[in-house]
C-alpha atoms as a PDB file:
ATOM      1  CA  UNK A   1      77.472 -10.892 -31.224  1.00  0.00           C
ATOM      2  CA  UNK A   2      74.719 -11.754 -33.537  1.00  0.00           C
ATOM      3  CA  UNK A   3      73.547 -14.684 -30.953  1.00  0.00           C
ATOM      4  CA  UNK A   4      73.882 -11.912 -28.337  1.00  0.00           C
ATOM      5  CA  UNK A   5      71.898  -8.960 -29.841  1.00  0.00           C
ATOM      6  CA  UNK A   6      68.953 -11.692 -31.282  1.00  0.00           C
ATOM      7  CA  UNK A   7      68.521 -12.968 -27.119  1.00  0.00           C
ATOM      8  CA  UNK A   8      68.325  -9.105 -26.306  1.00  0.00           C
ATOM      9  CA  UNK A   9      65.994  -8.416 -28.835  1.00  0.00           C
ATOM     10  CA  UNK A  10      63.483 -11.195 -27.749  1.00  0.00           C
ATOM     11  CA  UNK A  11      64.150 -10.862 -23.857  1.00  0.00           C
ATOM     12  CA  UNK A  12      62.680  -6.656 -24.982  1.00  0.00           C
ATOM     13  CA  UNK A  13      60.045  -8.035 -27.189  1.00  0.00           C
ATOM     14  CA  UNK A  14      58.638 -10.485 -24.273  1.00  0.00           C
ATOM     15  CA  UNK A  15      59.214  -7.406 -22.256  1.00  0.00           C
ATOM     16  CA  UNK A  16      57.165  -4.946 -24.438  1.00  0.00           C
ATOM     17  CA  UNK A  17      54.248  -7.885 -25.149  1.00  0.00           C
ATOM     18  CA  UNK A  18      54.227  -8.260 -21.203  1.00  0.00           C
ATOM     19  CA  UNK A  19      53.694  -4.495 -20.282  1.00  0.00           C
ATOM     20  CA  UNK A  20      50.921  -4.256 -23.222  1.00  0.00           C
ATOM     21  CA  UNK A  21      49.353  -7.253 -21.925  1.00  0.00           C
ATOM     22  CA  UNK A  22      49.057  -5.769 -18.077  1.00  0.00           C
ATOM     23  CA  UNK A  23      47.875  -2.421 -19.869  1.00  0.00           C
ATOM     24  CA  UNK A  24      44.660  -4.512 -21.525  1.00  0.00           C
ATOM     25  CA  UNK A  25      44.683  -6.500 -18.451  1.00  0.00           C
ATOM     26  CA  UNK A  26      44.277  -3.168 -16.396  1.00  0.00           C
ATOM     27  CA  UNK A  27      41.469  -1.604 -18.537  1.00  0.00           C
ATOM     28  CA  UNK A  28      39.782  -4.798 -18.789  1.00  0.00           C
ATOM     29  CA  UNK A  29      39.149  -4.648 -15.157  1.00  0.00           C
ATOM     30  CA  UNK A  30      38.423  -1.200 -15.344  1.00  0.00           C
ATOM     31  CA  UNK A  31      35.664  -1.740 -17.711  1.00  0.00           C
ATOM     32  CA  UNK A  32      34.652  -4.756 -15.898  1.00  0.00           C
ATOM     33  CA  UNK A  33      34.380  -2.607 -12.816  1.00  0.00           C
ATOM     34  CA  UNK A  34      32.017   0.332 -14.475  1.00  0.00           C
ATOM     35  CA  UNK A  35      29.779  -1.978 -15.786  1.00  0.00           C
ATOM     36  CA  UNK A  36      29.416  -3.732 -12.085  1.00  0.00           C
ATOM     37  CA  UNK A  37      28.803  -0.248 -10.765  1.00  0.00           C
ATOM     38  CA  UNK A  38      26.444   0.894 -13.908  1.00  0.00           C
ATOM     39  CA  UNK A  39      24.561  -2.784 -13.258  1.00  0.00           C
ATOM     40  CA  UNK A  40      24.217  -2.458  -9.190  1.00  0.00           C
ATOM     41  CA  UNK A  41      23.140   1.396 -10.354  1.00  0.00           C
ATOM     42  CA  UNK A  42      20.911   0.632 -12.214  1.00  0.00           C
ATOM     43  CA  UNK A  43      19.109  -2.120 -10.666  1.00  0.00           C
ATOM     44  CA  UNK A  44      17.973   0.222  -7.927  1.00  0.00           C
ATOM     45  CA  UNK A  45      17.144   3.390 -10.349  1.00  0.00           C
ATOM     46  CA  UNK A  46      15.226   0.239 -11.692  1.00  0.00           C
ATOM     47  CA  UNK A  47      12.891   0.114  -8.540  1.00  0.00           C
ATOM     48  CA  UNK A  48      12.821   3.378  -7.550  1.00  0.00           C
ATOM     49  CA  UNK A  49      11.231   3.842 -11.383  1.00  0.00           C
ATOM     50  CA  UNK A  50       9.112   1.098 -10.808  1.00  0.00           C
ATOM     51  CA  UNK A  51       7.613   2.662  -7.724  1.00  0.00           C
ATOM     52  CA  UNK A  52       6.755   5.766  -9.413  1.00  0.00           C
ATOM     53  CA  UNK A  53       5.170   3.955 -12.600  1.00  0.00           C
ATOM     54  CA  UNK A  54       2.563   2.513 -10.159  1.00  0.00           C
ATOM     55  CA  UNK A  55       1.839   5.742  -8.609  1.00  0.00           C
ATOM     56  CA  UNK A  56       1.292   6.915 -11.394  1.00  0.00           C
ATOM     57  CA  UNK A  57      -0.622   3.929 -13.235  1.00  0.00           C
ATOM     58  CA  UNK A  58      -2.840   4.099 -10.186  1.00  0.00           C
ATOM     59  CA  UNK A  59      -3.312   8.078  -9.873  1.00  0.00           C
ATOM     60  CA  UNK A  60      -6.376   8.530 -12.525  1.00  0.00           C
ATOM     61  CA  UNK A  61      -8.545   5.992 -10.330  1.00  0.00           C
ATOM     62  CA  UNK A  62      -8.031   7.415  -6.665  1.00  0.00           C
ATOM     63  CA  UNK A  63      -6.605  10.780  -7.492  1.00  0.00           C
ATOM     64  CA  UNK A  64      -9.597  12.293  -5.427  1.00  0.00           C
ATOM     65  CA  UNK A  65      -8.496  10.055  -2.403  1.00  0.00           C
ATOM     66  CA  UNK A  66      -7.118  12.110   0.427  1.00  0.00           C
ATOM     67  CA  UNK A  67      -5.389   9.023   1.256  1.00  0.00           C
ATOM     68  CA  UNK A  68      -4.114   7.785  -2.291  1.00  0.00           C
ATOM     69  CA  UNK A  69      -2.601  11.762  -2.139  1.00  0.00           C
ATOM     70  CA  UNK A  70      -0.895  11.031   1.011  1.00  0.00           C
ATOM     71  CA  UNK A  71       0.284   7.263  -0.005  1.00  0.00           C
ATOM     72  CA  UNK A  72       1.369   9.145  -3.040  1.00  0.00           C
ATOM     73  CA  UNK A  73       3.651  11.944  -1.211  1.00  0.00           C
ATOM     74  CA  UNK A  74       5.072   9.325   1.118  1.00  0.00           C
ATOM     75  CA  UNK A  75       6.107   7.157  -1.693  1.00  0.00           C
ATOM     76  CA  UNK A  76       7.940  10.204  -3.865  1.00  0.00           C
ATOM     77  CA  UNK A  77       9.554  11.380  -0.912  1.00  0.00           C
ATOM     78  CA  UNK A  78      10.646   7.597  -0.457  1.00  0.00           C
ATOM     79  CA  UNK A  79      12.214   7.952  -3.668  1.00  0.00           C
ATOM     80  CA  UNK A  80      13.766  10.604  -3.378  1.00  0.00           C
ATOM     81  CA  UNK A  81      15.532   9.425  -0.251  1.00  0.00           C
ATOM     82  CA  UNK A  82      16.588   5.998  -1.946  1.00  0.00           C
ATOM     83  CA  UNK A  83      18.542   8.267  -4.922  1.00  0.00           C
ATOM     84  CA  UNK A  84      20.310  10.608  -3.094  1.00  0.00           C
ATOM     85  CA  UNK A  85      21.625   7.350  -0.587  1.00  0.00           C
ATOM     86  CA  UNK A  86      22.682   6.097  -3.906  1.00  0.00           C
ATOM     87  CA  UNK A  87      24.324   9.329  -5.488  1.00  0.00           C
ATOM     88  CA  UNK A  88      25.701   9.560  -1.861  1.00  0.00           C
ATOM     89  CA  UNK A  89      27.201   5.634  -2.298  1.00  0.00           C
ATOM     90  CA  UNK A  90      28.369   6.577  -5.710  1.00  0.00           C
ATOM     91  CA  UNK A  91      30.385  10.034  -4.015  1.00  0.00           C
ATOM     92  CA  UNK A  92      31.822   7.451  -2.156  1.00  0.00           C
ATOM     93  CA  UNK A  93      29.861   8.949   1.325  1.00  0.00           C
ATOM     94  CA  UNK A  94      27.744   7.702   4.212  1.00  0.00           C
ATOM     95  CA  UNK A  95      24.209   7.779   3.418  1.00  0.00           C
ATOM     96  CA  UNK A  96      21.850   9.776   5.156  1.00  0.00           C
ATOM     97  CA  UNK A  97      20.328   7.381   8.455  1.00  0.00           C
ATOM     98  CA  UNK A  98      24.002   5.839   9.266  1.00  0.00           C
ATOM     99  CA  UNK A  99      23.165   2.761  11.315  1.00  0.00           C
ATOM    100  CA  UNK A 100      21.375   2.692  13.860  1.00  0.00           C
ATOM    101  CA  UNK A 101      19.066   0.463  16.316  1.00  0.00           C
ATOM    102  CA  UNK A 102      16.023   0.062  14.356  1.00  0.00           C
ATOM    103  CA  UNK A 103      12.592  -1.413  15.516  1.00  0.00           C
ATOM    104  CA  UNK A 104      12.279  -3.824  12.780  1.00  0.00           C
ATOM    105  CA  UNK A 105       8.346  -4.685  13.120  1.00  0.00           C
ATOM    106  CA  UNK A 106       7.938  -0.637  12.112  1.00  0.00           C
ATOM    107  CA  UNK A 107      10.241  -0.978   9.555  1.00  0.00           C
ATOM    108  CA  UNK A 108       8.929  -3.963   7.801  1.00  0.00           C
ATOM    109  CA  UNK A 109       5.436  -2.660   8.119  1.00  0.00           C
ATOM    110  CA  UNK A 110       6.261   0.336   6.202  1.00  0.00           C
ATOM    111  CA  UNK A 111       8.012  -2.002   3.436  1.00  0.00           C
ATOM    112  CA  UNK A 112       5.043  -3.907   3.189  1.00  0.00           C
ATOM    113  CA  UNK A 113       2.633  -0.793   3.112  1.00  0.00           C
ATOM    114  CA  UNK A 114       5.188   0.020  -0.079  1.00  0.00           C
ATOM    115  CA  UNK A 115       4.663  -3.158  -1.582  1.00  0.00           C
ATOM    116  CA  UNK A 116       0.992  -4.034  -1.007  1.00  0.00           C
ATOM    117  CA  UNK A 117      -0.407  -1.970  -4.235  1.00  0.00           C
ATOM    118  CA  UNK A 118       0.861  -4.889  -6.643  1.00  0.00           C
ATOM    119  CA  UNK A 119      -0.907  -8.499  -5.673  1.00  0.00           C
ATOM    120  CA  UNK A 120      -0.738 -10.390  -4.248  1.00  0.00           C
ATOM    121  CA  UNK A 121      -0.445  -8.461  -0.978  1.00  0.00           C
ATOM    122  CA  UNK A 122       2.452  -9.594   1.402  1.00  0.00           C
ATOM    123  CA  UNK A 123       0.748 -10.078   4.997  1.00  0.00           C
ATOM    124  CA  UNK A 124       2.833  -9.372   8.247  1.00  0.00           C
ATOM    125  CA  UNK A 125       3.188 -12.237  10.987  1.00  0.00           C
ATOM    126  CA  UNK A 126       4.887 -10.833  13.955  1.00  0.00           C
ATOM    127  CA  UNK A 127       6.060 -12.859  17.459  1.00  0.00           C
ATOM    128  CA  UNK A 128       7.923 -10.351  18.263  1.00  0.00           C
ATOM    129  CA  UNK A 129       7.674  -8.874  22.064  1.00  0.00           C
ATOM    130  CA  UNK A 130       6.279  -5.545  21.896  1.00  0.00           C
ATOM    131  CA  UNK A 131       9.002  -2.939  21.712  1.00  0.00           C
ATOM    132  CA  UNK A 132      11.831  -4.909  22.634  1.00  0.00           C
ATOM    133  CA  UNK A 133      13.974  -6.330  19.904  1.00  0.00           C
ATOM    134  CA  UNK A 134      15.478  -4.377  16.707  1.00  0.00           C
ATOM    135  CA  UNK A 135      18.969  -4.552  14.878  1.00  0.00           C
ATOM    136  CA  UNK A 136      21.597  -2.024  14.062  1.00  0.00           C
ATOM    137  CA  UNK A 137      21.529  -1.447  10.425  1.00  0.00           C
ATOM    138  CA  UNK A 138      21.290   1.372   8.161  1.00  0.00           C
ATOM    139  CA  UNK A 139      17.272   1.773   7.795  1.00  0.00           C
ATOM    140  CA  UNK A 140      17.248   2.718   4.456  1.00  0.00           C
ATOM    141  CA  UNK A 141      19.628  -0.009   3.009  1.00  0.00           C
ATOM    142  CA  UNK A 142      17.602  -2.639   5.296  1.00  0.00           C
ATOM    143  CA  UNK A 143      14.158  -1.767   4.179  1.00  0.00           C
ATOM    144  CA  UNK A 144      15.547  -1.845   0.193  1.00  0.00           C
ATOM    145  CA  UNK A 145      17.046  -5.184   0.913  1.00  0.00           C
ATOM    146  CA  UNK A 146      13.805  -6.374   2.245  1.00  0.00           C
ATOM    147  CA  UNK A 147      11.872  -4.941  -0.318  1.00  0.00           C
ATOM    148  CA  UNK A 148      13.956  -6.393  -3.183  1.00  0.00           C
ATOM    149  CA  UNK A 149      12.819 -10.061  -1.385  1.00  0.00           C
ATOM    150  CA  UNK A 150       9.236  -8.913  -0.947  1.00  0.00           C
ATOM    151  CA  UNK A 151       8.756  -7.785  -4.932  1.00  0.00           C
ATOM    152  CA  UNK A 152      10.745 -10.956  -5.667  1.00  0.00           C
ATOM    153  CA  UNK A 153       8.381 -13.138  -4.166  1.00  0.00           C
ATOM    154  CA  UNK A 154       5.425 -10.823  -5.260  1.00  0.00           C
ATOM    155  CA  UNK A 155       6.386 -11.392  -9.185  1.00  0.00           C
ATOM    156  CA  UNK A 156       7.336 -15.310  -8.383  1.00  0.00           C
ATOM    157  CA  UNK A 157       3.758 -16.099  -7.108  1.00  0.00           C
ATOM    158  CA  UNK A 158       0.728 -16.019  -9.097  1.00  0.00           C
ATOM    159  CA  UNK A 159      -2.355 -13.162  -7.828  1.00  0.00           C
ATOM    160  CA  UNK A 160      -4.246 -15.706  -5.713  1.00  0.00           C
ATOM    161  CA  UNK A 161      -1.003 -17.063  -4.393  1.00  0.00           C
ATOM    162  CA  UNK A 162       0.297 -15.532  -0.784  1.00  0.00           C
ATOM    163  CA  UNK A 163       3.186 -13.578   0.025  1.00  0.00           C
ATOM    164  CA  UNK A 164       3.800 -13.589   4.309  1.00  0.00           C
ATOM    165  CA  UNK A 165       6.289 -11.625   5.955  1.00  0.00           C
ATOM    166  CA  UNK A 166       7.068 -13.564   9.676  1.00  0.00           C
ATOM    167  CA  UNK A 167       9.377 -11.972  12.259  1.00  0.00           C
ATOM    168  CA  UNK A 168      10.671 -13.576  15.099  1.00  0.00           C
ATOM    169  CA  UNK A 169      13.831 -13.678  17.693  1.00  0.00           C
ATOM    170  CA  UNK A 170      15.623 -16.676  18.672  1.00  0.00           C
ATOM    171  CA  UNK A 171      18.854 -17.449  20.472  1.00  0.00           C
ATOM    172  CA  UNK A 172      19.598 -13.943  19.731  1.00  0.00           C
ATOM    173  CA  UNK A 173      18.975 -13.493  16.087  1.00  0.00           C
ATOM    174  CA  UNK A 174      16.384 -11.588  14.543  1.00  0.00           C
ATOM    175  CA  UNK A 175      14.852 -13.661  11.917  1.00  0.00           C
ATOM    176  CA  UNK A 176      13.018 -11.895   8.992  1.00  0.00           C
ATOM    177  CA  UNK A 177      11.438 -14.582   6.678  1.00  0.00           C
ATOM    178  CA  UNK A 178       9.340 -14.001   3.650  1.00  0.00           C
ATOM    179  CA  UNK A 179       7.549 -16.733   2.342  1.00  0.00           C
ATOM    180  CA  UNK A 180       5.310 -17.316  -0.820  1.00  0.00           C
ATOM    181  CA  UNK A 181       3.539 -19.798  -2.762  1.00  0.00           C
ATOM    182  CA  UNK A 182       5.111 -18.867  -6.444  1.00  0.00           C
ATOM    183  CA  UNK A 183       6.848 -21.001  -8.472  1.00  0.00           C
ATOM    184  CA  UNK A 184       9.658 -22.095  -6.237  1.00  0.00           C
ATOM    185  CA  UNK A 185      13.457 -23.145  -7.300  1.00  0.00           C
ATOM    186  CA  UNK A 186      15.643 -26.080  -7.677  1.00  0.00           C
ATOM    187  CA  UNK A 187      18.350 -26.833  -5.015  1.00  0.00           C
ATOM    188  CA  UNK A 188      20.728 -26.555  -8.166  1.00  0.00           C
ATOM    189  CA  UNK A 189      19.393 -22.887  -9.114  1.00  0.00           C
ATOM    190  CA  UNK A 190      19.525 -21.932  -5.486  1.00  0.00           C
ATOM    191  CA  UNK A 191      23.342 -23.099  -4.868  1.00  0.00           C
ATOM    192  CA  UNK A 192      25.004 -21.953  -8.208  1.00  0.00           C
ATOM    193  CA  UNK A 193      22.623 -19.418  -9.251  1.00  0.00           C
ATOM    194  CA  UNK A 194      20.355 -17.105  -7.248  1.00  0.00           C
ATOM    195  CA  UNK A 195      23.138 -15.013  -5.923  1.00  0.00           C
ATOM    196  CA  UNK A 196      25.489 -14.758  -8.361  1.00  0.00           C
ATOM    197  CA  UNK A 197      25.877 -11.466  -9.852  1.00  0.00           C
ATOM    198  CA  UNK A 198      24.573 -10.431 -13.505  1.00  0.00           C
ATOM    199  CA  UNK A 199      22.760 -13.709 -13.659  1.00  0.00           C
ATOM    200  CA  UNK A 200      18.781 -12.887 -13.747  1.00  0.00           C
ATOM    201  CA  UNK A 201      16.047 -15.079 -15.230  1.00  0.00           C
ATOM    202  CA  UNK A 202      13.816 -12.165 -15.835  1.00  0.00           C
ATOM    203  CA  UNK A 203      15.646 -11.045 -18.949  1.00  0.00           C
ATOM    204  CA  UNK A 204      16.117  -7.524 -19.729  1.00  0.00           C
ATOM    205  CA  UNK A 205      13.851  -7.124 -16.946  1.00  0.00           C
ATOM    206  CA  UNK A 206      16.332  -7.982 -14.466  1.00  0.00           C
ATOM    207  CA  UNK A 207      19.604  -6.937 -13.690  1.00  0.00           C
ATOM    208  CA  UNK A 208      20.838 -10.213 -11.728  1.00  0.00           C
ATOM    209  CA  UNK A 209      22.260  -8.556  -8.795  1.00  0.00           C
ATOM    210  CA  UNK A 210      19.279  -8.198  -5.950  1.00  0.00           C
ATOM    211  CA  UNK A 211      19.587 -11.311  -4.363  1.00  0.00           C
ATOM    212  CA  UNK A 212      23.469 -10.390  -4.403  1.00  0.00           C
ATOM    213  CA  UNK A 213      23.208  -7.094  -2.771  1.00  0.00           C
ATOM    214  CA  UNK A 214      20.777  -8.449  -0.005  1.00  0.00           C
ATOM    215  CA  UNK A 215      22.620 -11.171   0.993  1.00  0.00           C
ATOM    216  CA  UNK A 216      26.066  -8.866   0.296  1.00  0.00           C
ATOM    217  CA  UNK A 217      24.905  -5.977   2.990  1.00  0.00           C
ATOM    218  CA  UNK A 218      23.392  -8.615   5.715  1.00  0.00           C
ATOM    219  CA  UNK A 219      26.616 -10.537   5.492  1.00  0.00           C
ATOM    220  CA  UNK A 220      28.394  -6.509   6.398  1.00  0.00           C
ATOM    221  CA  UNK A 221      26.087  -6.927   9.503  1.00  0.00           C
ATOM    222  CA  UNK A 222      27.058  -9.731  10.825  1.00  0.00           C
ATOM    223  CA  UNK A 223      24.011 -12.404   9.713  1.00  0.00           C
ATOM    224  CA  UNK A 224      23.279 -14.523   6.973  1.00  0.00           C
ATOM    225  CA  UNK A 225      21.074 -15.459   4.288  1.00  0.00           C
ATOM    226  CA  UNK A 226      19.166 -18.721   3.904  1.00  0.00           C
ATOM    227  CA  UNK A 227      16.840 -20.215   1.361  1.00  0.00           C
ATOM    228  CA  UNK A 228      14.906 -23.077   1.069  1.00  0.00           C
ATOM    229  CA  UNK A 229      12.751 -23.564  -2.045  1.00  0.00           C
ATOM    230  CA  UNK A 230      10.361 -26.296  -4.108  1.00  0.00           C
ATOM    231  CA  UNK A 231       9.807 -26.141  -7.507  1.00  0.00           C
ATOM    232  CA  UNK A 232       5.955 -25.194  -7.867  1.00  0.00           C
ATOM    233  CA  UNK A 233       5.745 -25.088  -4.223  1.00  0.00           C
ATOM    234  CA  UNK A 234       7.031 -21.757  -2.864  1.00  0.00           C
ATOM    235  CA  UNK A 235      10.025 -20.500  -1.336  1.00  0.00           C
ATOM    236  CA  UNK A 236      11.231 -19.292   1.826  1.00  0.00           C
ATOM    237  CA  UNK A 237      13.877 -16.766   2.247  1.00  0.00           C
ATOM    238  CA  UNK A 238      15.384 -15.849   5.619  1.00  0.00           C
ATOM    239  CA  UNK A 239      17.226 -13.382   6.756  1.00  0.00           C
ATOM    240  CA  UNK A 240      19.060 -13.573   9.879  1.00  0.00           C
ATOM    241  CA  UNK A 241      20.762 -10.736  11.959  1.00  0.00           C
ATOM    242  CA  UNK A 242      22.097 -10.160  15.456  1.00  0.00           C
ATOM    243  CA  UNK A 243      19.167  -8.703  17.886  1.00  0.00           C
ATOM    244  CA  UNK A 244      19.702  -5.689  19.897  1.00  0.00           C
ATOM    245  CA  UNK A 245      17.091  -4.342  22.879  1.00  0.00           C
ATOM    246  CA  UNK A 246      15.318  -1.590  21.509  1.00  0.00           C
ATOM    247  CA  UNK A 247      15.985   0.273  24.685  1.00  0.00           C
ATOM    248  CA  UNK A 248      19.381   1.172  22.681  1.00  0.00           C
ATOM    249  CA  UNK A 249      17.523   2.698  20.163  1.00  0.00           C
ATOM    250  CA  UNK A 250      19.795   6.108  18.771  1.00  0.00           C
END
């Protein structure tokens, strides 16, 4: 009886130990989920702030600018738009601009006019026919994915370096390339490194997760990411998606 009640009493202990195991196991993951949604939050509260901190670092110098003003409004009212997409994400709804066939020479000219205020300046390179060829994407999640790769190679390349922003088609695919002459990568950092999540070399500048979410969303669309980089020479990051006539345009 004894033998009996001491193999009952361990087969409830092990049973106990197991269910208060799953329960850390279960708010473990929890936690480890919030902080991947604070992290992914706050990287792009992180350059929606940064936008506004040049608007404003530039406003005393060409406040009188008719121009500057206009810049200015378009800028806040981009914003805006990026941070109710992402209170809309965070609700768990579709963001405003659902996708859509998007004329991706427009689009990237309007990222670049975004980006140009910090050097060095990204320049666009277009072969694209005139009016023809676009993708189906979400414009505002596509021109923040973009953007991310443009500031990326803007803070990787030193002021007199270049930043160029080349669009082409071929074999169906709409390739969107941006290319600078910054400090570059190793084949090491690139393959184990550059998109994994919460890994950033910038420090408590960086969240870790941009290259991530870029990559993350053109994979949803059906294309791919490449990158091919030199330490101290530059790197080239390419983004490929499936092309679409622009005479489907919504």
């Amino acid at each position: 009886d004894r033998d009996l009640l001491q193999m009952v009493g361990r087969h409830v202990a092990i049973q106990i130990a197991q269910h208060q195991a799953d329960v850390r196991l279960a708010r473990s993951r929890q936690f480890e989920t919030y902080n991947r949604l604070t992290a992914f939050m706050m990287h792009d509260l992180k350059n929606s702030a940064a936008q506004l901190q040049l608007l404003v670092a530039n406003a005393d110098k060409h406040k009188h600018n008719p121009e500057f003003i206009d810049d200015a409004i378009s800028t806040i009212a981009n914003t805006a738009d990026r941070i109710n997409n992402l209170i809309a994400q965070l609700r768990g709804e579709e963001p405003a601009g659902a996708v859509r066939t998007l004329d991706v020479e427009a689009l990237v000219g309007r990222v670049i006019a975004r980006c140009s205020a910090a050097p060095p300046a990204p320049v666009l390179e277009s072969s694209l026919p005139k009016g023809w060829w676009g993708v189906r994407a979400n414009p505002e999640r596509l021109a923040s994915s973009i953007e991310n790769v443009v500031r990326n190679a803007q803070e990787a390349t030193p002021p007199d370096g270049s930043v160029t922003v080349r669009l082409a088609v071929q074999q169906g695919e709409m390739i969107i390339e941006v290319a600078d002459t910054g400090c570059g990568m190793d084949a090491r950092f690139v393959r184990e490194r550059l998109f994994k999540p919460f890994d950033s070399t910038k420090g408590s500048r960086g969240m870790g997760v941009g290259a991530y979410q870029v990559r993350e969303y053109v994979r949803s669309l059906g294309g791919e990411v490449e990158v091919q980089s030199t330490p101290g020479q530059g790197t080239v990051f390419s983004i490929r998606l499936p092309a679409c006539p622009l005479t489907n345009q919504d």
